[in-house]
PDB file of N, CA and C in Angstrom:
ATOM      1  N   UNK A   1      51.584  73.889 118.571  1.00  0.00           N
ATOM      2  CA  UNK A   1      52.284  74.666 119.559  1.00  0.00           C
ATOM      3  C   UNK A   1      53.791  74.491 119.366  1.00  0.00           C
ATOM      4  N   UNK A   2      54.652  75.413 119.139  1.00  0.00           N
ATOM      5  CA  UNK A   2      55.585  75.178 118.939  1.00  0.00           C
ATOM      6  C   UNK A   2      56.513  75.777 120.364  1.00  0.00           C
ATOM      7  N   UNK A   3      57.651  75.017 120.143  1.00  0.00           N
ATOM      8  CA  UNK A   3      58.256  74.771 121.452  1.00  0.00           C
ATOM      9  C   UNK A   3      60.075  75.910 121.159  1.00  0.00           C
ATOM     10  N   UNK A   4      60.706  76.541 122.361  1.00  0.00           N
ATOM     11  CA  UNK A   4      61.628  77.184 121.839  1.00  0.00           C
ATOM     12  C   UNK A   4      63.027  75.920 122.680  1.00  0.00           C
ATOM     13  N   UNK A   5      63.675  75.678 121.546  1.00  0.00           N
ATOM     14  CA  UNK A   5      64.972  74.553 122.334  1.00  0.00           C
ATOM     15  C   UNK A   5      65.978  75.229 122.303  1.00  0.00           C
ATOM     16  N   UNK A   6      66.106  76.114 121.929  1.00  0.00           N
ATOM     17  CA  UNK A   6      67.456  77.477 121.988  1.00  0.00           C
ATOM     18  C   UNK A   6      67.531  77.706 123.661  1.00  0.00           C
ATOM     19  N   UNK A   7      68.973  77.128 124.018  1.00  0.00           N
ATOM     20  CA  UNK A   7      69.545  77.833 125.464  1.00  0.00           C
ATOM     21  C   UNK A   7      70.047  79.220 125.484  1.00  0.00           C
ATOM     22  N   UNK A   8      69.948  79.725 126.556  1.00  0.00           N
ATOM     23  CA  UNK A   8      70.340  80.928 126.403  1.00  0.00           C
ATOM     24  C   UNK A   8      71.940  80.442 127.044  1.00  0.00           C
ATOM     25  N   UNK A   9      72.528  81.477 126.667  1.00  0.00           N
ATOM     26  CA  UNK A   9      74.213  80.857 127.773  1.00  0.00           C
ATOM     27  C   UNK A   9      74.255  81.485 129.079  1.00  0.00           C
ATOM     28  N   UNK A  10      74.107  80.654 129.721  1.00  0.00           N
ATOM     29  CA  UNK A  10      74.301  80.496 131.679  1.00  0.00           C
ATOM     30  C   UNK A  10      74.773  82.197 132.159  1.00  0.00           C
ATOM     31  N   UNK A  11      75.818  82.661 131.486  1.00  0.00           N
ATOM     32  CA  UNK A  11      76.648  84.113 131.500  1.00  0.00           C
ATOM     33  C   UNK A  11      75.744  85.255 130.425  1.00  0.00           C
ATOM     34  N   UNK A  12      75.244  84.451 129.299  1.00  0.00           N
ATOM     35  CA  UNK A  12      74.724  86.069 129.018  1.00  0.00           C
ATOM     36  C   UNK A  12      73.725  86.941 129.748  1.00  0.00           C
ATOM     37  N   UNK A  13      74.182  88.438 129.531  1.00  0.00           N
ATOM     38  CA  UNK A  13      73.238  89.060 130.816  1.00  0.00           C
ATOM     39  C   UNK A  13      72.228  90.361 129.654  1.00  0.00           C
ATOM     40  N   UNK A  14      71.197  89.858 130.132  1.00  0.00           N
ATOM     41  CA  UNK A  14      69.784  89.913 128.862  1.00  0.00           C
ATOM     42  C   UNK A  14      70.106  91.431 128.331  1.00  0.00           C
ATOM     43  N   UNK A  15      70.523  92.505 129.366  1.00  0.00           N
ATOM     44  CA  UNK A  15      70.467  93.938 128.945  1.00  0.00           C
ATOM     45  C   UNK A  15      71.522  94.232 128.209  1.00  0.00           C
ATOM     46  N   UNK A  16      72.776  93.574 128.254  1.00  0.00           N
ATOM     47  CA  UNK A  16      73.792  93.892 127.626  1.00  0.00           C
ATOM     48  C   UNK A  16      74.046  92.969 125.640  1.00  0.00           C
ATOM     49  N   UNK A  17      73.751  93.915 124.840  1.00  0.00           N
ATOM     50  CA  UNK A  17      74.433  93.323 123.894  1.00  0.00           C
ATOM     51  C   UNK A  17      75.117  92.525 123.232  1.00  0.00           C
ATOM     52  N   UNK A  18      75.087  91.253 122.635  1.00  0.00           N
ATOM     53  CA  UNK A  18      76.219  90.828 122.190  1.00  0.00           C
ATOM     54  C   UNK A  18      77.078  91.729 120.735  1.00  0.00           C
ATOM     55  N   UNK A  19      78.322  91.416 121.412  1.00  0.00           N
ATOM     56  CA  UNK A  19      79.497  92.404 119.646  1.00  0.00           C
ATOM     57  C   UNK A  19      79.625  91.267 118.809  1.00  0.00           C
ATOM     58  N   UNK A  20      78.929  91.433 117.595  1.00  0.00           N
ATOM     59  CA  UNK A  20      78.926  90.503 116.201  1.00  0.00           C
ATOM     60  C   UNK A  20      80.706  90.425 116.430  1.00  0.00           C
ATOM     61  N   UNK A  21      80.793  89.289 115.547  1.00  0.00           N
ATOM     62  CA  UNK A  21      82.366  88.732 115.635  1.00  0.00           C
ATOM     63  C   UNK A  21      82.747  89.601 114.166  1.00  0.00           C
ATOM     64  N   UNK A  22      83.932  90.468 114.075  1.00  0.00           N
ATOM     65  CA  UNK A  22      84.924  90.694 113.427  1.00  0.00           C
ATOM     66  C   UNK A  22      84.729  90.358 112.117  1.00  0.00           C
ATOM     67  N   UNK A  23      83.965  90.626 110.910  1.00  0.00           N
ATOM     68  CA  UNK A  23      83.721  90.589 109.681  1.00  0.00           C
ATOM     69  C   UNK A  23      85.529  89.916 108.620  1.00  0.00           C
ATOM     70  N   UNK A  24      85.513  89.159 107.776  1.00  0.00           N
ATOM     71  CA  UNK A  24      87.199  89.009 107.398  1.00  0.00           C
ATOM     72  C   UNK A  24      87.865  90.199 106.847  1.00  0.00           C
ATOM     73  N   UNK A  25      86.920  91.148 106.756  1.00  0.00           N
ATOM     74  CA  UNK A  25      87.398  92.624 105.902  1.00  0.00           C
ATOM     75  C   UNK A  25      88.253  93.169 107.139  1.00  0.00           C
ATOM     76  N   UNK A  26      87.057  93.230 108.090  1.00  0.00           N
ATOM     77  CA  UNK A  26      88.201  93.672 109.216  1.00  0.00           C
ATOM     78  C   UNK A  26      89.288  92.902 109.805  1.00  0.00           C
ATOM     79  N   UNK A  27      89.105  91.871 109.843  1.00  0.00           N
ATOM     80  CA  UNK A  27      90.574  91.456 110.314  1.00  0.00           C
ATOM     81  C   UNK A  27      91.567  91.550 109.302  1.00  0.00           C
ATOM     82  N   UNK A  28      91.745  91.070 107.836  1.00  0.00           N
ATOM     83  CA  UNK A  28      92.465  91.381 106.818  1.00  0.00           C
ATOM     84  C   UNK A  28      92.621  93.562 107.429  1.00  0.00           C
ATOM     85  N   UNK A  29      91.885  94.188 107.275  1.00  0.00           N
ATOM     86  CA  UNK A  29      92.803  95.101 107.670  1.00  0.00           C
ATOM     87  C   UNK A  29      93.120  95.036 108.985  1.00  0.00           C
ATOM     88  N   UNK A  30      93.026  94.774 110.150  1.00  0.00           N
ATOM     89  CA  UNK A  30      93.475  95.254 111.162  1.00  0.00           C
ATOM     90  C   UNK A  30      95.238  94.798 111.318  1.00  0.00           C
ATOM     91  N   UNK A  31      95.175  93.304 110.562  1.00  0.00           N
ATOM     92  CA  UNK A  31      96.566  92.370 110.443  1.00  0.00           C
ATOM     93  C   UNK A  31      97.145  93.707 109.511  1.00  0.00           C
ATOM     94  N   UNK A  32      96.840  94.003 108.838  1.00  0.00           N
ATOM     95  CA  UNK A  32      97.659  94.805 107.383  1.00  0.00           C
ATOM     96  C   UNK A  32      98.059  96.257 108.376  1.00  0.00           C
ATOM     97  N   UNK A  33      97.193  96.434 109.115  1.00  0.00           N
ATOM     98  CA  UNK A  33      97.823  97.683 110.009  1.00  0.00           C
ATOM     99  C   UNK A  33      98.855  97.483 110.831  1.00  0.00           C
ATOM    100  N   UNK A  34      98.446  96.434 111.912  1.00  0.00           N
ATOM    101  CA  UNK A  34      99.310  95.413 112.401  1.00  0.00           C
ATOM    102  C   UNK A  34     101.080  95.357 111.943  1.00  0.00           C
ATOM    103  N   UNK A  35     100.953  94.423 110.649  1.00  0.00           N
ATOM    104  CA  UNK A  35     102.092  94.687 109.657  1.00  0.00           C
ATOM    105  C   UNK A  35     102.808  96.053 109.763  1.00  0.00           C
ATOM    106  N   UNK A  36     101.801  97.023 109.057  1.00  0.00           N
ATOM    107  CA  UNK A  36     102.659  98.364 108.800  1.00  0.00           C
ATOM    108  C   UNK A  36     102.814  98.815 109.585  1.00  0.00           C
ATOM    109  N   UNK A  37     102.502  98.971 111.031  1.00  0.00           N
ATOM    110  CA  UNK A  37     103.356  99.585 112.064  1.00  0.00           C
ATOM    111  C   UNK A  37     104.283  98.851 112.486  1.00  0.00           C
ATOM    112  N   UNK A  38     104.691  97.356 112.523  1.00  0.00           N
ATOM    113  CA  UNK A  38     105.537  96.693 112.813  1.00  0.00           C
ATOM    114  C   UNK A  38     106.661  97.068 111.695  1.00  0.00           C
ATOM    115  N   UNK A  39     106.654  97.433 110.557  1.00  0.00           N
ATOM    116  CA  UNK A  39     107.621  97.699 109.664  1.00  0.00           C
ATOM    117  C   UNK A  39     107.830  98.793 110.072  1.00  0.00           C
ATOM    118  N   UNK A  40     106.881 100.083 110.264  1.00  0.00           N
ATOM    119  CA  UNK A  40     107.165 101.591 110.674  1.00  0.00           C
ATOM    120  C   UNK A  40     108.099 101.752 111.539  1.00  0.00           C
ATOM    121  N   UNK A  41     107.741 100.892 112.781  1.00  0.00           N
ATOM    122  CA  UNK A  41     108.458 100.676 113.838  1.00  0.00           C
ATOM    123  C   UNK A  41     110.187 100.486 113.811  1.00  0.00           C
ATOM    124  N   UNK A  42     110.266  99.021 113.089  1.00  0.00           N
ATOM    125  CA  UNK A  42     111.488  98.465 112.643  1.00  0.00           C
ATOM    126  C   UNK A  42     112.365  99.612 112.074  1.00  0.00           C
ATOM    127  N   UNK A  43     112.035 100.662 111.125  1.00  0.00           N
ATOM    128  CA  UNK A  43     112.789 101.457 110.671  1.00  0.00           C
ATOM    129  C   UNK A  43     112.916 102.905 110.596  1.00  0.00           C
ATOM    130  N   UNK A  44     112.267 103.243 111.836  1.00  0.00           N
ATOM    131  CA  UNK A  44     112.094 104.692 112.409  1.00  0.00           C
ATOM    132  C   UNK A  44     112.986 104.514 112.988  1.00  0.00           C
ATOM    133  N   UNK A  45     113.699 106.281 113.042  1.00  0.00           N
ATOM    134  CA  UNK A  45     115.572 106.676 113.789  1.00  0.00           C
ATOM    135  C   UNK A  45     114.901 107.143 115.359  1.00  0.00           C
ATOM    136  N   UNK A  46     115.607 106.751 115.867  1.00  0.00           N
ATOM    137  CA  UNK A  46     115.751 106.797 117.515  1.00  0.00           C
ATOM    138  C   UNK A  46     116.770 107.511 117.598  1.00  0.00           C
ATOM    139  N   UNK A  47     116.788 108.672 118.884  1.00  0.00           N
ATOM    140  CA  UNK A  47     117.948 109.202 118.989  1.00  0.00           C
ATOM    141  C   UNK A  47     118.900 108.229 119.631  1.00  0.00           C
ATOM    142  N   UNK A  48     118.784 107.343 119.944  1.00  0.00           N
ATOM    143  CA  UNK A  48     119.404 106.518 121.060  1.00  0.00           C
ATOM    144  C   UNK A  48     119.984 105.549 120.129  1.00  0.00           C
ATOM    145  N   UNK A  49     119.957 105.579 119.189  1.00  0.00           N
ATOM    146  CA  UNK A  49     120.317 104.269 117.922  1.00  0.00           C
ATOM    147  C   UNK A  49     121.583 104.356 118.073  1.00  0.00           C
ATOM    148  N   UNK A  50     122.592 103.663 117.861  1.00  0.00           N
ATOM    149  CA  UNK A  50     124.177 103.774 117.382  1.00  0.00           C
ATOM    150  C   UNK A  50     123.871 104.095 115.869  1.00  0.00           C
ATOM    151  N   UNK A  51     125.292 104.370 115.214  1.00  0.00           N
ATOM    152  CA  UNK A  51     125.257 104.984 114.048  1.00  0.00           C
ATOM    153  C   UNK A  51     125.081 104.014 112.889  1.00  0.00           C
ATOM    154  N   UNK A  52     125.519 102.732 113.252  1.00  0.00           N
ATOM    155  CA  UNK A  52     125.495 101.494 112.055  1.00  0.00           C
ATOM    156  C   UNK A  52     123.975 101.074 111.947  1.00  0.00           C
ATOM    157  N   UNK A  53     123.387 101.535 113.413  1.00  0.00           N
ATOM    158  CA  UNK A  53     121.841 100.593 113.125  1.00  0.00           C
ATOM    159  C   UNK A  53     121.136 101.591 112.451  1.00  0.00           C
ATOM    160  N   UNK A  54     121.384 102.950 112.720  1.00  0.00           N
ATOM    161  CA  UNK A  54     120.749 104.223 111.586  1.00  0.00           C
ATOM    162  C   UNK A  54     120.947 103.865 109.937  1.00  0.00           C
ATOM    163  N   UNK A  55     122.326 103.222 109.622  1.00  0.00           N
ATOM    164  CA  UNK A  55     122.577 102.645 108.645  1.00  0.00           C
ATOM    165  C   UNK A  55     121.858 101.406 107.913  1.00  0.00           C
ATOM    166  N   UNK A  56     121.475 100.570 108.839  1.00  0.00           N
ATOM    167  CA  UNK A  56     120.425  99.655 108.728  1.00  0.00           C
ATOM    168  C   UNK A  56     119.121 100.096 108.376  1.00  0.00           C
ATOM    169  N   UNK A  57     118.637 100.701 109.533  1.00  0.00           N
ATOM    170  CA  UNK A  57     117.550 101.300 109.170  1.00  0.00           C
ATOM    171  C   UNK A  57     117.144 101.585 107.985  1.00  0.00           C
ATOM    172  N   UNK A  58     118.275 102.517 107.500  1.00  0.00           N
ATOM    173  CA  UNK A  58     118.275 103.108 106.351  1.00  0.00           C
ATOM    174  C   UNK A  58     117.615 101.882 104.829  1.00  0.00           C
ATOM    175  N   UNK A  59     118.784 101.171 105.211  1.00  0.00           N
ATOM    176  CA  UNK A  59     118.853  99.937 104.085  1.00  0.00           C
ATOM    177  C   UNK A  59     117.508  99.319 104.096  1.00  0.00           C
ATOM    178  N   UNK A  60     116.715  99.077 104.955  1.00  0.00           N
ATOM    179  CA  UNK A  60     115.283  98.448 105.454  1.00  0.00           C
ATOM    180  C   UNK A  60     114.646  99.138 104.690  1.00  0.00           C
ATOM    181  N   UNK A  61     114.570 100.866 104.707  1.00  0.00           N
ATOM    182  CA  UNK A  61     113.318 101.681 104.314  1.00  0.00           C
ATOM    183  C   UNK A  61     113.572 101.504 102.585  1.00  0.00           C
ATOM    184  N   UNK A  62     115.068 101.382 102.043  1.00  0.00           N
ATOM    185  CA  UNK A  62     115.044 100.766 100.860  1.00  0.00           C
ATOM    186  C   UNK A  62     114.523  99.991 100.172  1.00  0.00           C
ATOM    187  N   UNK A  63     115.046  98.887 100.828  1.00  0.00           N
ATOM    188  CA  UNK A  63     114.303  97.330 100.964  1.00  0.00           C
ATOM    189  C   UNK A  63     112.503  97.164 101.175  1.00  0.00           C
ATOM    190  N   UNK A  64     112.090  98.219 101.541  1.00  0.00           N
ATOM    191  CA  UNK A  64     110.678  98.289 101.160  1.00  0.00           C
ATOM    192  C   UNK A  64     110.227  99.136 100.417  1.00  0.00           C
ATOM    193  N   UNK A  65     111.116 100.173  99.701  1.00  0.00           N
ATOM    194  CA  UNK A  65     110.486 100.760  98.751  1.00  0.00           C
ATOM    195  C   UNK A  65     110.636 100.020  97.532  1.00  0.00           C
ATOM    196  N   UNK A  66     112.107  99.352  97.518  1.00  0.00           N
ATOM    197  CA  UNK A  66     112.149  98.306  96.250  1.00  0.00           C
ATOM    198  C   UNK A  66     110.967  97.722  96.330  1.00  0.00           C
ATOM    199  N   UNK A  67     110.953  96.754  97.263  1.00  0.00           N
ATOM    200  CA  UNK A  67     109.946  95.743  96.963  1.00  0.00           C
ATOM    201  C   UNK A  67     107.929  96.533  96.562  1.00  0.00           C
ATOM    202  N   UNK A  68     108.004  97.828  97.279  1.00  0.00           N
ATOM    203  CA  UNK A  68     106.421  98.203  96.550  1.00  0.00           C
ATOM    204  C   UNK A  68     106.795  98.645  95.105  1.00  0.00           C
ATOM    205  N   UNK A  69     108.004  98.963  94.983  1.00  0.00           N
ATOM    206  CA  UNK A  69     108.090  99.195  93.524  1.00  0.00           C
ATOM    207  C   UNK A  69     107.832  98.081  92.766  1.00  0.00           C
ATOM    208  N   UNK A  70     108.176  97.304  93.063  1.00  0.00           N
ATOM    209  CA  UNK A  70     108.380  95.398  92.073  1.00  0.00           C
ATOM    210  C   UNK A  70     106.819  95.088  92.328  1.00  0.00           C
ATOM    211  N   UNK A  71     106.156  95.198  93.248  1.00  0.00           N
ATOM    212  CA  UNK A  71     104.991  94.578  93.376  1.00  0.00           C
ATOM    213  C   UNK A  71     103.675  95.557  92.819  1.00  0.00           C
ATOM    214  N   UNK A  72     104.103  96.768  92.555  1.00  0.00           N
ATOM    215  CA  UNK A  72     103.356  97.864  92.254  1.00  0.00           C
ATOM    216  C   UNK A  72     102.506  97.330  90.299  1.00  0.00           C
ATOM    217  N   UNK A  73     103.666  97.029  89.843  1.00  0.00           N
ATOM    218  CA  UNK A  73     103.007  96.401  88.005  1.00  0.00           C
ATOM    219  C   UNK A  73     101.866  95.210  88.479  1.00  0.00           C
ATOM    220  N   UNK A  74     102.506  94.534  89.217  1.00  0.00           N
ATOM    221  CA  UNK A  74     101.848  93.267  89.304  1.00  0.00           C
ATOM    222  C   UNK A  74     100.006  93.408  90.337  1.00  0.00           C
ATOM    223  N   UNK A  75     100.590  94.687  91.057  1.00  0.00           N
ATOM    224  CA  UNK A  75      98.868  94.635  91.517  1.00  0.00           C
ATOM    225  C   UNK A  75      97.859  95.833  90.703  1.00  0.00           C
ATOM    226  N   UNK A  76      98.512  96.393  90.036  1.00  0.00           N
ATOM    227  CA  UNK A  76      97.760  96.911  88.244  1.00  0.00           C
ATOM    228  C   UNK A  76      97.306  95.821  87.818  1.00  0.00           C
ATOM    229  N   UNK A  77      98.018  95.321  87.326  1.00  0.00           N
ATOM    230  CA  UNK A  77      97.880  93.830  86.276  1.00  0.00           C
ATOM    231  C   UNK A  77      96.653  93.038  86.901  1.00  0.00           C
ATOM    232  N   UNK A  78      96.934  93.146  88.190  1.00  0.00           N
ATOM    233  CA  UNK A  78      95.900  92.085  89.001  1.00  0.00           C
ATOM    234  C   UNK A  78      94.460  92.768  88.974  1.00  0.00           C
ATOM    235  N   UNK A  79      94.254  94.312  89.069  1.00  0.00           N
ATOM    236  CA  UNK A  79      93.050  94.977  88.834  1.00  0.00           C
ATOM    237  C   UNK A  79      92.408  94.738  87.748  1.00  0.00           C
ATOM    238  N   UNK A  80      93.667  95.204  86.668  1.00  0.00           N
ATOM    239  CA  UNK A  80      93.334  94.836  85.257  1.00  0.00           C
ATOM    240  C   UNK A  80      92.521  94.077  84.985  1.00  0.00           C
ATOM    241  N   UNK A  81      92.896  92.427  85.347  1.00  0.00           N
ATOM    242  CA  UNK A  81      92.660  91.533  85.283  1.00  0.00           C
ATOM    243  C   UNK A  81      90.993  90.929  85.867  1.00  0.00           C
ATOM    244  N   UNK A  82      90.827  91.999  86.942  1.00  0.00           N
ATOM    245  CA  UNK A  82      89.925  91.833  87.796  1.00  0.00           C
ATOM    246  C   UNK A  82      88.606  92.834  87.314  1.00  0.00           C
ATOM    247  N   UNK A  83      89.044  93.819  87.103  1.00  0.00           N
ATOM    248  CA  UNK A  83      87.631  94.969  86.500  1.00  0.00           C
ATOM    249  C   UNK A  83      87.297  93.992  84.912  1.00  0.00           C
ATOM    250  N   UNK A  84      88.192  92.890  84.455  1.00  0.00           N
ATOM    251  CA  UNK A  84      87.806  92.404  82.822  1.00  0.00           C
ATOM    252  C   UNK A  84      86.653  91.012  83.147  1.00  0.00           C
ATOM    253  N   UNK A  85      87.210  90.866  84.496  1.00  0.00           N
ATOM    254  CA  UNK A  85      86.710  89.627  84.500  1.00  0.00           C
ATOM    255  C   UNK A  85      85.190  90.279  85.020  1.00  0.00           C
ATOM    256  N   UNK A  86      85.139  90.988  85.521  1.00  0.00           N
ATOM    257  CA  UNK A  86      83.248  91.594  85.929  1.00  0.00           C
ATOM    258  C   UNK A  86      82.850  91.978  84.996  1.00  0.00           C
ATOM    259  N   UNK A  87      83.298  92.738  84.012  1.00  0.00           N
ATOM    260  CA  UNK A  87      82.785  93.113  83.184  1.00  0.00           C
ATOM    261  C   UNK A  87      82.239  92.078  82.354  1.00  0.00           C
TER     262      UNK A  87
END
């Protein structure tokens, strides 16, 4: 005869569902969305801006196109690297 030692928790309520926890795929994207609207944010023109922070702005949306440019070889390379190694 076997016996069940599993508690149930005091609060769960039998008809309602539990939501599986957040897989790391999804949190890796939800943070990466996260990110890119926090950058979107940072360097979108407001009419309300003064004229130097439009200038800023400006320099920011630079400052991230440089940098996907610089990082753009290196995550080729990293595929590259990655479709050789499955194969």
């Amino acid at each position: 005869m076997e016996t069940n030692n599993q508690k149930e928790p005091e609060n769960a309520d039998p008809e309602k569902p539990t939501e599986p926890s957040p897989s790391a795929s999804e949190e890796l994207s939800s943070k990466a969305v996260a990110a890119y609207e926090w950058w979107d944010n940072l360097a979108t023109f407001h009419p309300n801006d003064p004229l130097w922070l439009g200038g800023v702005k400006i320099l920011v949306r630079v400052i991230g196109i440089l940098v996907l440019l610089a990082l753009s070889p290196l995550i080729i390379l990293g595929f590259m690297f990655a479709f050789l190694a499955v194969a």
